[in-house]
Protein backbone atom coordinates (compact mmCIF):
# COMPACT_ATOMS: atom_id res chain seq x y z
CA UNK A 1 61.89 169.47 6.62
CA UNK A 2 61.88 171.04 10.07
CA UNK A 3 58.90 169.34 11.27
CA UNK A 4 60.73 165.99 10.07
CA UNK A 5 63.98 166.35 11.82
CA UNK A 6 62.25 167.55 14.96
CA UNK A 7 60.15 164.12 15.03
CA UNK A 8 63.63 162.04 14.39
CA UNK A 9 64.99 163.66 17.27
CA UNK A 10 62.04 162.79 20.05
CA UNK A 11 62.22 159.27 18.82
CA UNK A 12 65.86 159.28 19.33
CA UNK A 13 65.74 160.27 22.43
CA UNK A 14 63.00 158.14 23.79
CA UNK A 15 65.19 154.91 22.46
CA UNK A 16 68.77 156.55 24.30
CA UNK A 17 67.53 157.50 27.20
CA UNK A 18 65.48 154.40 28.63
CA UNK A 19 68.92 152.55 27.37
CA UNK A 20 71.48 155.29 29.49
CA UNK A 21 68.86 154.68 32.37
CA UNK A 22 69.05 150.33 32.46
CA UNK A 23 73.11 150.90 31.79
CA UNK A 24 73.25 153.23 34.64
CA UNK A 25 70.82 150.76 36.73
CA UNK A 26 72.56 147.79 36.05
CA UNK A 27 76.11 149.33 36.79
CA UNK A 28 74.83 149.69 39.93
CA UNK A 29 72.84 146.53 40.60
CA UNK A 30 76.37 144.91 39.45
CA UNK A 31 78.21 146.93 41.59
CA UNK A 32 76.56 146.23 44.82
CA UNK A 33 75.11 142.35 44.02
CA UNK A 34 77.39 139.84 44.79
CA UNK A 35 78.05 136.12 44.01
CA UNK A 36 79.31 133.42 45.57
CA UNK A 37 83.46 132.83 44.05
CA UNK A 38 83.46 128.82 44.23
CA UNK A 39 86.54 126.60 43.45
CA UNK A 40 84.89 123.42 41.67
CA UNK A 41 86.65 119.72 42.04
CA UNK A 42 85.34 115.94 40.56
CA UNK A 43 86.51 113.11 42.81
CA UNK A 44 84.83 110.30 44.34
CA UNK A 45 83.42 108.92 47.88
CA UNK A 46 86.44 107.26 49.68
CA UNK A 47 86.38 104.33 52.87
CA UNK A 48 86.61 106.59 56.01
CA UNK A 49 88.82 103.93 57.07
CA UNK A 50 91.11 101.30 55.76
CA UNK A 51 89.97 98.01 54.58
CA UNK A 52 90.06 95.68 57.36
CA UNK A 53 91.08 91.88 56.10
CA UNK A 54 89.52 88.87 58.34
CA UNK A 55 91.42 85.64 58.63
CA UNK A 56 90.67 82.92 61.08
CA UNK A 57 93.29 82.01 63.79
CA UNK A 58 91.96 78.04 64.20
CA UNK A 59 90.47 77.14 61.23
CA UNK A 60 87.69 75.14 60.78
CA UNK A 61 84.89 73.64 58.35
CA UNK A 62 82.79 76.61 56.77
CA UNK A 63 79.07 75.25 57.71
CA UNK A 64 76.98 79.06 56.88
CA UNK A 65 77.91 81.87 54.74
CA UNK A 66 75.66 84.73 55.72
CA UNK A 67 76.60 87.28 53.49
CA UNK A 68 77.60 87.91 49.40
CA UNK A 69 80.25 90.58 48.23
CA UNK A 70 78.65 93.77 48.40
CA UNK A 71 76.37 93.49 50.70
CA UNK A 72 76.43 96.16 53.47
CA UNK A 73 77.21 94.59 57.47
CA UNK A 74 77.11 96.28 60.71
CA UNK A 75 79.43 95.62 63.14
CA UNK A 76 79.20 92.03 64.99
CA UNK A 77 77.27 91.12 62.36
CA UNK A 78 78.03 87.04 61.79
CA UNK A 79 79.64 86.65 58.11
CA UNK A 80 80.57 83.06 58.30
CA UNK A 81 80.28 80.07 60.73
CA UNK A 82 82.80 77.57 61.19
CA UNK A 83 82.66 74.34 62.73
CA UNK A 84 85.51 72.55 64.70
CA UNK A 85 85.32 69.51 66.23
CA UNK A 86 88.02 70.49 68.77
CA UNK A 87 86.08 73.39 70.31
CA UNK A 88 83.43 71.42 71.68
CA UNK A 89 85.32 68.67 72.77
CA UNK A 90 87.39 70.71 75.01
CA UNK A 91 85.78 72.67 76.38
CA UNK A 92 83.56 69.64 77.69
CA UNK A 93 86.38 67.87 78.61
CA UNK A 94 87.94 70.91 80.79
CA UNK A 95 84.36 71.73 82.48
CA UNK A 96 84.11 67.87 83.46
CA UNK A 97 87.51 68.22 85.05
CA UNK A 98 86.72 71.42 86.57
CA UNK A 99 83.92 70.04 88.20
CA UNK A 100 85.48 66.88 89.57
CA UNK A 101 87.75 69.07 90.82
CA UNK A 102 85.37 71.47 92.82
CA UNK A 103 84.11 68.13 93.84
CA UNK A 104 87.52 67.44 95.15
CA UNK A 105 87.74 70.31 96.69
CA UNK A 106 84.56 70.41 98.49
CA UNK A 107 85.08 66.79 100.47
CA UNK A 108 88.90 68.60 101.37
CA UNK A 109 86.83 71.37 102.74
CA UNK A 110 85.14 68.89 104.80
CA UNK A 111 87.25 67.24 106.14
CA UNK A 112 89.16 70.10 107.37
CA UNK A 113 85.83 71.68 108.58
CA UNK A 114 85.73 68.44 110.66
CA UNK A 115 81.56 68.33 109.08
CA UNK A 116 79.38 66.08 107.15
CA UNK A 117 80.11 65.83 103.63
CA UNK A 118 77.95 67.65 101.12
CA UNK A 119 77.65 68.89 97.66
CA UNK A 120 75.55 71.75 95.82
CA UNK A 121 73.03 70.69 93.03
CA UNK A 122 75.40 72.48 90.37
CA UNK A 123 78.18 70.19 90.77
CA UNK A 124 75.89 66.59 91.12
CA UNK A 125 74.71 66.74 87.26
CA UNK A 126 76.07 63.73 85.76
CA UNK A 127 78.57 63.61 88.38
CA UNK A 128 77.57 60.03 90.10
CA UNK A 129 80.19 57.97 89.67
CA UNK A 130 82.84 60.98 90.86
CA UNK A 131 80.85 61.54 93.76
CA UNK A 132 80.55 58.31 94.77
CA UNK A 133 84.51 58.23 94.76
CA UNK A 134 84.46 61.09 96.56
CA UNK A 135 82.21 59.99 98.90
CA UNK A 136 83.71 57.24 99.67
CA UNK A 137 87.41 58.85 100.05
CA UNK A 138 85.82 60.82 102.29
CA UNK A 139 84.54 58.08 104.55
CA UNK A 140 87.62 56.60 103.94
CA UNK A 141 89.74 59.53 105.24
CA UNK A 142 87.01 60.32 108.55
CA UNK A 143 87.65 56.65 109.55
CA UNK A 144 91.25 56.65 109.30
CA UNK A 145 91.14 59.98 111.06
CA UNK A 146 89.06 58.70 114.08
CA UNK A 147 91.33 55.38 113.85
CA UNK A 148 95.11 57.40 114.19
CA UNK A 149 93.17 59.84 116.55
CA UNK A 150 92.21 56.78 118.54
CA UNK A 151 95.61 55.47 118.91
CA UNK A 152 97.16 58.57 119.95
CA UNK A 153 94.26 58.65 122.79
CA UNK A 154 94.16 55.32 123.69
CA UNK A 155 98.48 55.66 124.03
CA UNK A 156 98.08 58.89 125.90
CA UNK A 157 95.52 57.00 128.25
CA UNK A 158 97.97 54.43 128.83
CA UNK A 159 100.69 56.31 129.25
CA UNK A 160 98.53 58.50 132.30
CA UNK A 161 97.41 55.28 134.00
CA UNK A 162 100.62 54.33 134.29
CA UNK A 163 101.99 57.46 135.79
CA UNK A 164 99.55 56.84 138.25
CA UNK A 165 100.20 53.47 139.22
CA UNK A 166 103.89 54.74 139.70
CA UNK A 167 102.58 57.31 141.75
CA UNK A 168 100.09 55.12 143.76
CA UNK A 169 102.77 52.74 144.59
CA UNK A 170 105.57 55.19 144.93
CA UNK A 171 103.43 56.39 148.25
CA UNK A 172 102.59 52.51 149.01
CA UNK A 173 106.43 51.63 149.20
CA UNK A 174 106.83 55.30 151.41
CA UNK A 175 104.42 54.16 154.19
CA UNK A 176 105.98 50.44 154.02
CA UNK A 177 109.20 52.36 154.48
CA UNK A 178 108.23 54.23 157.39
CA UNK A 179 106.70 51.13 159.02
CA UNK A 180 110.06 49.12 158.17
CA UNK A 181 112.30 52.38 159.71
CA UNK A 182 109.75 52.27 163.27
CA UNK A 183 110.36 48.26 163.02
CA UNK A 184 114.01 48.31 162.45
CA UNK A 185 114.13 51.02 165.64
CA UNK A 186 112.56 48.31 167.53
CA UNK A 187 114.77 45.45 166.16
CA UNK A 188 118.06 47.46 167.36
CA UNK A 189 116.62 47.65 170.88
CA UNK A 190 116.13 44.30 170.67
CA UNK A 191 119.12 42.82 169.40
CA UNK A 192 120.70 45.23 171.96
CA UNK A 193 119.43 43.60 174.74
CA UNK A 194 120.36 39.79 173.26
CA UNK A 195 116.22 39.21 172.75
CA UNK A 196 116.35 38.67 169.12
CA UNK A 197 119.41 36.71 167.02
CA UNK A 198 121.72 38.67 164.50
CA UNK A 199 120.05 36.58 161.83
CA UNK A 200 116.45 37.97 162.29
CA UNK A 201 118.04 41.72 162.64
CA UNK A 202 119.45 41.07 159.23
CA UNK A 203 116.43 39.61 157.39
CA UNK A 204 114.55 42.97 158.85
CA UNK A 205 117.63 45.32 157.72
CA UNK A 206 117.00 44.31 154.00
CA UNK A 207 113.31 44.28 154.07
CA UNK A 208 114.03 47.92 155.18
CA UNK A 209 116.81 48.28 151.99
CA UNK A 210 114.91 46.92 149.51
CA UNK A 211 112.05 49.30 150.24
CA UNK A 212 114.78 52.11 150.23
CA UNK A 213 115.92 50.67 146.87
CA UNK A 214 112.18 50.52 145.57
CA UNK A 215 111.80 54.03 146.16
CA UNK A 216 114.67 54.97 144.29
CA UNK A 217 113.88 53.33 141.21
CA UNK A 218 110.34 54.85 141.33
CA UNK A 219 111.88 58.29 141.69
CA UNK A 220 113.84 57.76 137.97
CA UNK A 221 111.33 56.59 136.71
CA UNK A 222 107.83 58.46 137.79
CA UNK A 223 109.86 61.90 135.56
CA UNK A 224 110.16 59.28 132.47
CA UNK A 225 106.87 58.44 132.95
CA UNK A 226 105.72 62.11 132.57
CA UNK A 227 107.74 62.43 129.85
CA UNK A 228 106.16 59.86 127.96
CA UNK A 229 102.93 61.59 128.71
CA UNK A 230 104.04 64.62 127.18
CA UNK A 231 105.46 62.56 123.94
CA UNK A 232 102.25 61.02 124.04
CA UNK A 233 99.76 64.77 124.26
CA UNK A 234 102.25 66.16 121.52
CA UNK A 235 102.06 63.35 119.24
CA UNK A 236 97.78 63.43 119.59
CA UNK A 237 97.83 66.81 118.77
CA UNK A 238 100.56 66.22 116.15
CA UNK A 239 97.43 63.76 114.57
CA UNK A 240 95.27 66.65 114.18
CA UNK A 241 97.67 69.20 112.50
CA UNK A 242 99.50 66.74 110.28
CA UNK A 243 95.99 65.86 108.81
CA UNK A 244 94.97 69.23 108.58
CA UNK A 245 98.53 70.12 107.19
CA UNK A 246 97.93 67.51 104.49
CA UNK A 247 94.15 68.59 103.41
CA UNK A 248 94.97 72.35 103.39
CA UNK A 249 98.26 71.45 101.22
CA UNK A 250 95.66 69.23 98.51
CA UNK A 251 93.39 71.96 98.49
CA UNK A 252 95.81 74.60 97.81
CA UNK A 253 96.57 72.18 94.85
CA UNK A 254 93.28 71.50 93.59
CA UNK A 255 92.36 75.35 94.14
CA UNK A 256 95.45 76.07 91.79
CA UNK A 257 94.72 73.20 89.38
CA UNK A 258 90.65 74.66 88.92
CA UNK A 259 92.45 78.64 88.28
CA UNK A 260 94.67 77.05 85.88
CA UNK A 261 91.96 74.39 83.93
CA UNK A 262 89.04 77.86 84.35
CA UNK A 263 91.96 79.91 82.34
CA UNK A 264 92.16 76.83 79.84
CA UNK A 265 88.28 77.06 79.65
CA UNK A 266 88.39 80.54 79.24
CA UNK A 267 90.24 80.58 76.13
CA UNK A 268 87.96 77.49 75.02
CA UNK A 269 85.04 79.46 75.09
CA UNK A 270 86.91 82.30 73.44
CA UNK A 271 87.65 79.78 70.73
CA UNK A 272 84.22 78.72 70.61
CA UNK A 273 83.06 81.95 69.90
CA UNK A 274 85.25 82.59 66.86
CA UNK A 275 83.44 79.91 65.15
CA UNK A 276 81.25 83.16 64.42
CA UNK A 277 83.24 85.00 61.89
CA UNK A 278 82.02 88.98 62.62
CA UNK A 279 82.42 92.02 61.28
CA UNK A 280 84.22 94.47 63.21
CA UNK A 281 83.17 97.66 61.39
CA UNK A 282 80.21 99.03 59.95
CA UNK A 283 81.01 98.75 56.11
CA UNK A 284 80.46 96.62 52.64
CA UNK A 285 81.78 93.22 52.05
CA UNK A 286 84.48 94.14 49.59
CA UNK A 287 85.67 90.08 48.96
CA UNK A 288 84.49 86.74 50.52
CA UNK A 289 87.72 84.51 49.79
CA UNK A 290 85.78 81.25 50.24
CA UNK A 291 82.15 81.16 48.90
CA UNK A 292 81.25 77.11 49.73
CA UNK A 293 79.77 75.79 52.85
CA UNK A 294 81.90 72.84 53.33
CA UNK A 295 84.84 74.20 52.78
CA UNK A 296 88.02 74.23 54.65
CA UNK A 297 89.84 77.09 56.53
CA UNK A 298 93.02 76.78 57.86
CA UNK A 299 94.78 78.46 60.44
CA UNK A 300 95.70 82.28 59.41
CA UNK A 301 93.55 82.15 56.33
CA UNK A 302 91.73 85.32 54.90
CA UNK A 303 88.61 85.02 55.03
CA UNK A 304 86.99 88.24 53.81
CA UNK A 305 87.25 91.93 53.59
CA UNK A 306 85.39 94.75 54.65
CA UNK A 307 85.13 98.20 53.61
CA UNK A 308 84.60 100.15 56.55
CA UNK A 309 81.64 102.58 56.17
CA UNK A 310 81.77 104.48 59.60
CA UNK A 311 79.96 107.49 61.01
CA UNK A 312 81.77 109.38 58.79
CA UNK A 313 81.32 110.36 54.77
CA UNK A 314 84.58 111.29 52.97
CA UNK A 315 85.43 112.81 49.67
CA UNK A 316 88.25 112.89 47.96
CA UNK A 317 88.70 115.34 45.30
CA UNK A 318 91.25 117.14 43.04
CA UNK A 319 91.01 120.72 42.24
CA UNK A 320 93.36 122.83 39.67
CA UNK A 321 96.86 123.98 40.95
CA UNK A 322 96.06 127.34 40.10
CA UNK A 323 93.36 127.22 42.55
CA UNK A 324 95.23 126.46 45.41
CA UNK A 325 96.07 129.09 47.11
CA UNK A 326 92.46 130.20 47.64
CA UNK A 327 91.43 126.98 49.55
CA UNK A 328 92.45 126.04 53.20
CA UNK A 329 91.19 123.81 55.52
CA UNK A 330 88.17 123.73 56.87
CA UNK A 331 86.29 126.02 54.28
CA UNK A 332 83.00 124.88 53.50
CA UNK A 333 82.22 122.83 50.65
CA UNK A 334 78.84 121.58 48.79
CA UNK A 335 78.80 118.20 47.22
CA UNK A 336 76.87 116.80 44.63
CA UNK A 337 76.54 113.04 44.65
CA UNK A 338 76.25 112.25 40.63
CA UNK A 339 74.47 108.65 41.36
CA UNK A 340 71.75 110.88 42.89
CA UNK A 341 69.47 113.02 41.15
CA UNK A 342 70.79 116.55 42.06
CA UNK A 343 66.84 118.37 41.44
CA UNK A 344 65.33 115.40 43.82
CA UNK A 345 68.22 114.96 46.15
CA UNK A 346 69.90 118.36 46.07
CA UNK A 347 73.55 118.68 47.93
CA UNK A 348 75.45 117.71 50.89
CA UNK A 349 77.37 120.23 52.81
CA UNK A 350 80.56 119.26 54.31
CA UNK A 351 84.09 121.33 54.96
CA UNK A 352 87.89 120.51 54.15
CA UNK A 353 89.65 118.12 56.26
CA UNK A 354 92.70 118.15 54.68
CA UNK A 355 94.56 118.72 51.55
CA UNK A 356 98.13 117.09 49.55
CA UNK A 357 100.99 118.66 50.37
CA UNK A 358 102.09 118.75 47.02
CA UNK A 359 100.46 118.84 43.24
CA UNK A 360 100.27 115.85 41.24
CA UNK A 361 100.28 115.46 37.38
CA UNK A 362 97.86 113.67 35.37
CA UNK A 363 98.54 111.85 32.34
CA UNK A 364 97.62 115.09 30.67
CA UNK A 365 100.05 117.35 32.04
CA UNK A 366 97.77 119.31 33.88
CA UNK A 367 98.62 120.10 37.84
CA UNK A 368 95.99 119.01 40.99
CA UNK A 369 95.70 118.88 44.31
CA UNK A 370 94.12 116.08 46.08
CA UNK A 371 91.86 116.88 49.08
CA UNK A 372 89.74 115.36 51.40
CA UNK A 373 86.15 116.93 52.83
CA UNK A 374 83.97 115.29 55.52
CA UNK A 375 80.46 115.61 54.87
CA UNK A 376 78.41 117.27 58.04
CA UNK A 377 75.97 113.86 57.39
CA UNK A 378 75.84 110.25 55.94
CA UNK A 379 73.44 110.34 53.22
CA UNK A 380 70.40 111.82 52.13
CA UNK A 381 68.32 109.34 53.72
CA UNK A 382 68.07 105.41 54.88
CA UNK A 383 66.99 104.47 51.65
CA UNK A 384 70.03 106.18 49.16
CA UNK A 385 73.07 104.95 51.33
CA UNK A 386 76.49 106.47 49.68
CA UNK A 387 78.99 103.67 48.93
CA UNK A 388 82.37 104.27 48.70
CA UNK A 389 83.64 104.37 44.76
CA UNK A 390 80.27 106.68 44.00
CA UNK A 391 81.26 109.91 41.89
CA UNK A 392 81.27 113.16 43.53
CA UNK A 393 81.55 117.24 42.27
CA UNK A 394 82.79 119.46 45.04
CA UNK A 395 82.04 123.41 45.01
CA UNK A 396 84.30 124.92 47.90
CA UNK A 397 83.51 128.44 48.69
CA UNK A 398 86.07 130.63 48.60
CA UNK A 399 84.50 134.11 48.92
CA UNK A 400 81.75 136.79 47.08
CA UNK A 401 82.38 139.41 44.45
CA UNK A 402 80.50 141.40 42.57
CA UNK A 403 78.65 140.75 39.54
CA UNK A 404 80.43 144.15 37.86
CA UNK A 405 84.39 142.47 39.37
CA UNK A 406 82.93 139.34 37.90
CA UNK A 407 82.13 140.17 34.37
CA UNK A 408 85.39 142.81 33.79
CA UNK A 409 87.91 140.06 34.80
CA UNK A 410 87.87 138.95 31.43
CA UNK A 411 88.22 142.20 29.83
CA UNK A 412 91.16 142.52 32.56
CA UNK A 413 93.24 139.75 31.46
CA UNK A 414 92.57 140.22 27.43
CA UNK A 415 93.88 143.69 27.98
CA UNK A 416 96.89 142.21 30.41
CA UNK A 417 97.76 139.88 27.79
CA UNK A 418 97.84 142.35 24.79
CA UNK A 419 100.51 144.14 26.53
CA UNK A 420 102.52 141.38 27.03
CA UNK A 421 105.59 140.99 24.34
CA UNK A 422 105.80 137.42 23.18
């Protein structure tokens, strides 16, 4: 019987002590490994921006549809083009009149230049017959020019010669008159001395006057002679400015008129480019409101929307009231994209970007939180894009503990809760 007990004690002890050892061993190993303490959430991807809704301001005929709801756009990408009569025809019509104008413009230039009309090749295409107008305006204008400028010489010229015949017989009449005075000296001796009659004195006296009187009247009127010379130089150079007055006052008018038709144009070509309906975000066609070539936009219409898809990837999530106190912003987060195989694709890392301000209850009763987390990337690669409405589970981490804190927790609350009266 000794022998027997002694045997039932070594086996004992070989079973206890190996198990006091691992209980001691894993104590410790659970005391000083720790875990990651995550928060978990289900939401779903979310349009990193809000859905932008096309509409047309013109109108038009739809004569292409390049794209079908849900397919995926860049930005200036061409969904639709529309056709409008209109466009074209303006802006035709205003570049013709533009150009006649420049045309205009260019023989005005000329002519105030005072130089030989001519016109660069960009203006001459199809352009004959308002050249040829031009052209002949031009000529037209020069030979009226020359014609008033003529006058106004030919008047002045006048006017000069007969200043000088004034002049030339103003000193004519003064050397008669000197004569006559030397004369008259010698007819007063004369009659003196009872040689010559009364009668022939007399006819020599008013010789003498009317030379006398002659010279008067060319004194009044050699000054209005130069006067009329003056009228005559002003009014010539009057010619020149009044022309030059009146070209410089059409250009100004045709300059304004080709600003005013080149802002008309402007907003013509602007028109013409909107019969290119583009996207103006990266994202997915979320609705094409007209799906027929041939049909028939009007003015303000919806056309389509988008769902913008930017350089940005955004979840949005709820997570349990109770766990809100131990998440904050900008906390890291891994995200598991459940279209995606998570063992071939594995997770996205991302952090919070913001969160509700308040809880929200479910049809259930139960308490959340709604946040938001930016992923740090896009998608796994070009070839598994993320669309917005895909299913996501979030794992935000909120700390470590240990595998020991971890496993009494449990035992924690049970014994919490049994000492709580009901």
């Amino acid at each position: 019987m000794k022998l027997y007990y002694q045997d039932e004690d070594w086996n004992y002890q070989i079973v206890v002590y190996p198990m006091i050892l691992f209980v001691v061993i894993f104590f410790i190993w659970a005391t000083f490994t720790d875990i990651d303490e995550v928060v978990k959430g289900e939401g779903k991807v979310i349009p990193s921006g809000q859905t932008k809704i096309l509409q047309h301001f013109e109108g038009g005929i739809i004569s292409k549809i390049l794209v079908q709801e849900g397919d995926r756009v860049k930005k200036g990408d061409i969904l639709y083009r529309i056709k409008n009569k209109y466009f074209m025809a303006d802006k035709k019509s205003q570049n013709l009149e533009i150009m006649a104008l420049k045309i205009k413009a260019k023989r005005l230039e000329s002519l105030i230049e005072d130089k030989e009309l001519s016109f660069p090749s960009e203006l001459t295409f199809d352009m004959d017959n308002i050249i040829k107008n031009e052209v002949d305006i031009y000529n037209e204008e020069m030979a009226n020019k020359k014609r008033l400028i003529g006058i106004a010489q030919n008047q002045l010229k006048q006017k000069k010669l007969k200043l000088e015949e004034l002049k030339t017989k103003f000193f004519n009449i003064q050397v008669e008159l000197e004569l006559a005075k030397e004369n008259m000296e010698i007819q007063d001796a004369l009659l003196k001395k009872n040689i010559i009659s009364r009668k022939n004195y007399l006819v020599e006296l008013a010789k003498k006057q009317t030379l006398v009187t002659e010279i008067q009247e060319l004194k009044s009127k050699i000054p209005i002679a130069q006067e009329e010379i003056n009228e005559s130089e002003k009014k010539y150079k009057n010619v020149n400015s009044e022309i030059l007055s009146k070209n410089l006052k059409q250009l100004s008018e045709v300059n304004l008129q080709i600003k005013q038709i080149e802002e008309k144009y402007k907003a013509s070509e602007d028109r013409e480019l909107r019969k290119f309906v583009i996207s103006p975000v990266n994202g997915i066609v979320n609705k094409l409101y007209f799906n027929t070539v041939g049909g028939i936009i009007k003015p303000g219409d919806n056309i389509a929307e988008i769902t913008p898809i930017e350089d940005s990837l955004i979840i949005e999530a709820k997570i349990r009231a109770s766990d809100r106190a131990q998440i904050w912003p900008n906390q890291k987060v891994s995200i598991e994209i459940t279209a995606y195989d998570f063992s071939r694709y594995g997770l996205l890392e991302g952090k919070i970007i913001s969160i509700s301000p308040d809880s929200t209850e479910d049809k259930l009763g139960n308490l959340n939180y709604f946040i938001k987390v930016k992923a740090n990337k896009l998608g796994f690669d070009n070839k598994t894009p993320i669309l917005p409405g895909m299913a996501a589970n979030i794992n935000i981490l909120t700390g470590k503990k240990s595998i020991l804190r971890y496993l009494i927790k449990p035992l924690k609350d049970i014994a919490k809760n049994s000492l709580t009266e009901h």
